[in-house]
Protein backbone atom coordinates (compact mmCIF):
# COMPACT_ATOMS: atom_id res chain seq x y z
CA UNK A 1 -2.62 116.42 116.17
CA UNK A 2 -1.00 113.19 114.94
CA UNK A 3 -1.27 114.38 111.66
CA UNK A 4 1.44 117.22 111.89
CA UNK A 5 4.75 116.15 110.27
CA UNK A 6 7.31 118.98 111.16
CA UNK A 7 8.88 120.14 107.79
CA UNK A 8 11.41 122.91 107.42
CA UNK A 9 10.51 126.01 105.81
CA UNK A 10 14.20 127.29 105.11
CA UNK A 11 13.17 130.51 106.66
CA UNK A 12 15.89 130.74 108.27
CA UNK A 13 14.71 131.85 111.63
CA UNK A 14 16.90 128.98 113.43
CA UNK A 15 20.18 131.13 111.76
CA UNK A 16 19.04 134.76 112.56
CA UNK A 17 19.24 136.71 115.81
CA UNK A 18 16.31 138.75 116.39
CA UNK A 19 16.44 142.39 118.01
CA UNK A 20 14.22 141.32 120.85
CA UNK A 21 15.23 138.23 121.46
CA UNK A 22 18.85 136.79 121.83
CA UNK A 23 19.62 133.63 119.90
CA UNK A 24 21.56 131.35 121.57
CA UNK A 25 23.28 128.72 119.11
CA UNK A 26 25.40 126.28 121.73
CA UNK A 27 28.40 124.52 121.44
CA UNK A 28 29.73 121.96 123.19
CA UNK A 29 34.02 122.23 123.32
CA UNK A 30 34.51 119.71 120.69
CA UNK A 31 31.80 121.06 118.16
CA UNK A 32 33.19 124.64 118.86
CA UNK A 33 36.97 122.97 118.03
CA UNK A 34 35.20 121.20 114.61
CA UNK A 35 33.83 124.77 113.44
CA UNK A 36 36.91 126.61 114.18
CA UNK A 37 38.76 123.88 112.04
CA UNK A 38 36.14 124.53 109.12
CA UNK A 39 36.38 128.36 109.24
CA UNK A 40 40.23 128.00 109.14
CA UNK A 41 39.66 126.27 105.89
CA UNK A 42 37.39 128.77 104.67
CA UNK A 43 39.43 131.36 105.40
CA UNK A 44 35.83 133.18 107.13
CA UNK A 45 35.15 134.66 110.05
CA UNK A 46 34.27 132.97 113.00
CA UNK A 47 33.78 133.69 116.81
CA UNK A 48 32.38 132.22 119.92
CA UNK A 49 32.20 133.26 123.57
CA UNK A 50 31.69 131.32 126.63
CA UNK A 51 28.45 130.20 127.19
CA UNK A 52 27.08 127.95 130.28
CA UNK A 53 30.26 128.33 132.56
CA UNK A 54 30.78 127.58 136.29
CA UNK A 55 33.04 129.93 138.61
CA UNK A 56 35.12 127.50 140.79
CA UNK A 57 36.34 129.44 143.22
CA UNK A 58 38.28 126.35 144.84
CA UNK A 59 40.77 126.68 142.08
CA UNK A 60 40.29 129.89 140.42
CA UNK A 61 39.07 128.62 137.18
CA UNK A 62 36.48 129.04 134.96
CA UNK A 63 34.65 125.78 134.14
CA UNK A 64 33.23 125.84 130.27
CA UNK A 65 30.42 123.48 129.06
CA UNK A 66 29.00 125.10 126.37
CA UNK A 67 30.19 128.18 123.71
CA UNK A 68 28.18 130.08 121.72
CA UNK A 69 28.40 131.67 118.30
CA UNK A 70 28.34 135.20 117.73
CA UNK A 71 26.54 136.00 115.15
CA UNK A 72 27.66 138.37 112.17
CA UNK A 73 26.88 141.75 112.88
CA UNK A 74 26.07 142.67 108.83
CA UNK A 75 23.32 140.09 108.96
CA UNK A 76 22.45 139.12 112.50
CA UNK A 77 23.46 135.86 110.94
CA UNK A 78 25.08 132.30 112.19
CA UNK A 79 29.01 132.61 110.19
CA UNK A 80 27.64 129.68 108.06
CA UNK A 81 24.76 130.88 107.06
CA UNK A 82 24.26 131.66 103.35
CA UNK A 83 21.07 133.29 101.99
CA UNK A 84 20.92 131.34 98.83
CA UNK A 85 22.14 128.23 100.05
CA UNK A 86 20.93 127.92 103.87
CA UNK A 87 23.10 126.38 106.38
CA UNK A 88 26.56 125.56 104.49
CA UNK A 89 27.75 123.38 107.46
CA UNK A 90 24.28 121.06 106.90
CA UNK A 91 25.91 117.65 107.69
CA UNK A 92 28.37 118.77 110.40
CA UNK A 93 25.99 121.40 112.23
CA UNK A 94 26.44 121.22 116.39
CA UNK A 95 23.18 119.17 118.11
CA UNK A 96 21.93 122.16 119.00
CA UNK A 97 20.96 123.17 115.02
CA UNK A 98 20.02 119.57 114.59
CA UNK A 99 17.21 119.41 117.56
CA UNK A 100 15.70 122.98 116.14
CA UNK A 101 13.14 123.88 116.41
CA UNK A 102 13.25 121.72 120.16
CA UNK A 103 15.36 123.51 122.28
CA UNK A 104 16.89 123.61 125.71
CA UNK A 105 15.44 126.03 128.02
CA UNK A 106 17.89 127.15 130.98
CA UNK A 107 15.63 126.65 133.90
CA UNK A 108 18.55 127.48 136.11
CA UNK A 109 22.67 127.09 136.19
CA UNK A 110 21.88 123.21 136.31
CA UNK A 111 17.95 122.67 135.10
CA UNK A 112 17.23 122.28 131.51
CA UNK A 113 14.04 121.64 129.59
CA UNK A 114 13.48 120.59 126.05
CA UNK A 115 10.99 123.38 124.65
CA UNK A 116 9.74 124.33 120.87
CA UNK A 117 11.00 127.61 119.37
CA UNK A 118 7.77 129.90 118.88
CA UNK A 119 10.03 131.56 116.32
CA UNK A 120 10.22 128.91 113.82
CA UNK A 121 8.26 129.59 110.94
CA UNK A 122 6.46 126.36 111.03
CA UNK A 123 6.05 126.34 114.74
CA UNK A 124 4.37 129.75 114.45
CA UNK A 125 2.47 128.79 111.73
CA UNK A 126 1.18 125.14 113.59
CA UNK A 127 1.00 126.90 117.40
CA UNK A 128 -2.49 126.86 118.06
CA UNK A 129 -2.17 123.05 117.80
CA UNK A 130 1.33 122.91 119.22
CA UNK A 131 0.52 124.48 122.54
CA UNK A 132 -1.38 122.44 124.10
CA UNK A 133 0.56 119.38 122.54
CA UNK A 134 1.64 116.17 124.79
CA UNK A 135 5.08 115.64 125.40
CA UNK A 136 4.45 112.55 123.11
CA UNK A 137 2.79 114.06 120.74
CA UNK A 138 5.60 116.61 119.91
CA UNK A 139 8.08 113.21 119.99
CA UNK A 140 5.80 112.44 116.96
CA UNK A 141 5.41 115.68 115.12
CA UNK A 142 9.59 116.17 115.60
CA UNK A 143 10.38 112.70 114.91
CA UNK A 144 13.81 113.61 113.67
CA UNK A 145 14.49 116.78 115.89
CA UNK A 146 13.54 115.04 119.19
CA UNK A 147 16.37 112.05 119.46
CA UNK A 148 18.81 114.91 118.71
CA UNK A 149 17.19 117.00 120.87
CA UNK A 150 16.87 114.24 123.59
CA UNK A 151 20.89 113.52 123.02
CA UNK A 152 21.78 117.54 123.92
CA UNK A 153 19.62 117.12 127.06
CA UNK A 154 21.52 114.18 128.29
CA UNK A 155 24.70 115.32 127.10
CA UNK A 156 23.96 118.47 129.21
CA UNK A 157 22.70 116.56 132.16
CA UNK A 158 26.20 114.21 131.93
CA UNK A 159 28.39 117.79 131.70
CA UNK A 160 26.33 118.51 134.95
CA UNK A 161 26.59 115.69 136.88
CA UNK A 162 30.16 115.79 136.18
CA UNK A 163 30.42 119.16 137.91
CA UNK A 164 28.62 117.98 141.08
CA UNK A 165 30.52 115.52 141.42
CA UNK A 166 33.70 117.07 141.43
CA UNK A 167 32.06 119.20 143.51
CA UNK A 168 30.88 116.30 145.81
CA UNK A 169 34.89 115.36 146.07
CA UNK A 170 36.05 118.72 147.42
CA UNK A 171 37.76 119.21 143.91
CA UNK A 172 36.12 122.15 142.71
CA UNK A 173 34.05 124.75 145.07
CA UNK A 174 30.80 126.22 142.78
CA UNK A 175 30.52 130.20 144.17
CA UNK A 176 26.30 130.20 144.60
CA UNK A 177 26.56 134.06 144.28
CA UNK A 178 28.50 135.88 142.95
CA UNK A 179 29.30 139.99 142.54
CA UNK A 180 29.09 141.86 139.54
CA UNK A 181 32.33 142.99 140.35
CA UNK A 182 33.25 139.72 141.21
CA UNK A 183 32.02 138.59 138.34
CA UNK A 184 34.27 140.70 135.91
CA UNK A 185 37.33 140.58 137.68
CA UNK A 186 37.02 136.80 136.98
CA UNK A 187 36.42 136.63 133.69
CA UNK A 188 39.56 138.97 133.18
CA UNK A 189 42.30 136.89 135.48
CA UNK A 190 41.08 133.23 135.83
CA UNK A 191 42.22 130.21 133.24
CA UNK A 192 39.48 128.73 131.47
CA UNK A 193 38.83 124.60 132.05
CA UNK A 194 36.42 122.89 129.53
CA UNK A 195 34.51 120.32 130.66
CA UNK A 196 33.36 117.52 128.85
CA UNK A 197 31.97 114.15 128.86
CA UNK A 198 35.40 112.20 128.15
């Protein structure tokens, strides 16, 4: 097991949304502002939507930690992607595209896990030996991936934390359930708030 090395296979799995499955590529509210700045300058196309987002019903706000990117409907493509030349954002990609293929896995509105991406080309390739792997082990295999990876789970955990908290002071009130129409009617009237770790 020791002997795997992950190596990318520039299939370009990470940067495509597949029918069945939808790709989630996060952003935290700074990396979202950094790729809006870059599409500006590249005069391209770029959108994101809210992602991971709190109702605070204390204040009537919408609490943001995370975007995501919607991909390009032509290609079921990430905006930066580029089928000759790969990812044309390489060095400034968000931490998300850096950990792949480790990912975080919503347990629930505040549990995360970091998990490997069975759609990765090399993962798919490797996964009779990768799925019974050690937590360890995989540390070793994704030795670049998994401090990355390891930095968007604690960065997550922080933007969390920060939430309860707030919560803990009686400054924001979490709604535990919450209506469809509810649900709607919020998105549509209530200000947006992004949290982050500053």
């Amino acid at each position: 097991m020791t002997d795997l090395n992950y190596a990318c296979l520039k299939c370009g799995k990470c940067c495509h949304d597949e029918i069945e499955f939808k790709k989630r590529i996060p952003l935290y509210p700074e990396e979202a502002d950094a790729l809006i700045e870059i599409a500006k300058k590249r005069g391209m196309t770029f959108k994101i939507i809210e992602d991971l987002v709190f109702f605070d019903i204390l204040n009537n706000k919408i609490l943001i930690i995370t975007y995501k990117i919607l991909f390009d409907k032509k290609t079921n493509a990430c905006p930066f992607y580029d089928n000759n030349l790969g990812c044309t954002i390489h060095d400034l990609k968000p931490i998300a595209c850096k950990s792949y293929p480790l990912a975080l896995i919503q347990e629930d509105a505040f549990n995360f896990q970091i998990s490997v991406d069975p759609l990765c080309q090399y993962v798919n390739n490797q996964y009779d030996l990768l799925k019974n792997a050690s937590f360890l082990a995989l540390k070793d295999i994704f030795k670049y991936e998994y401090p990355n990876a390891h930095n968007h789970y604690l960065k997550n955990k922080k933007l969390i934390l920060k939430i309860k908290q707030l919560e803990f002071k009686n400054k924001i009130k979490i709604s535990r359930q919450i209506s469809v129409e509810d649900f709607n009617k919020y998105l549509k009237e209530w200000e947006r708030e992004e949290i982050t770790t500053k």
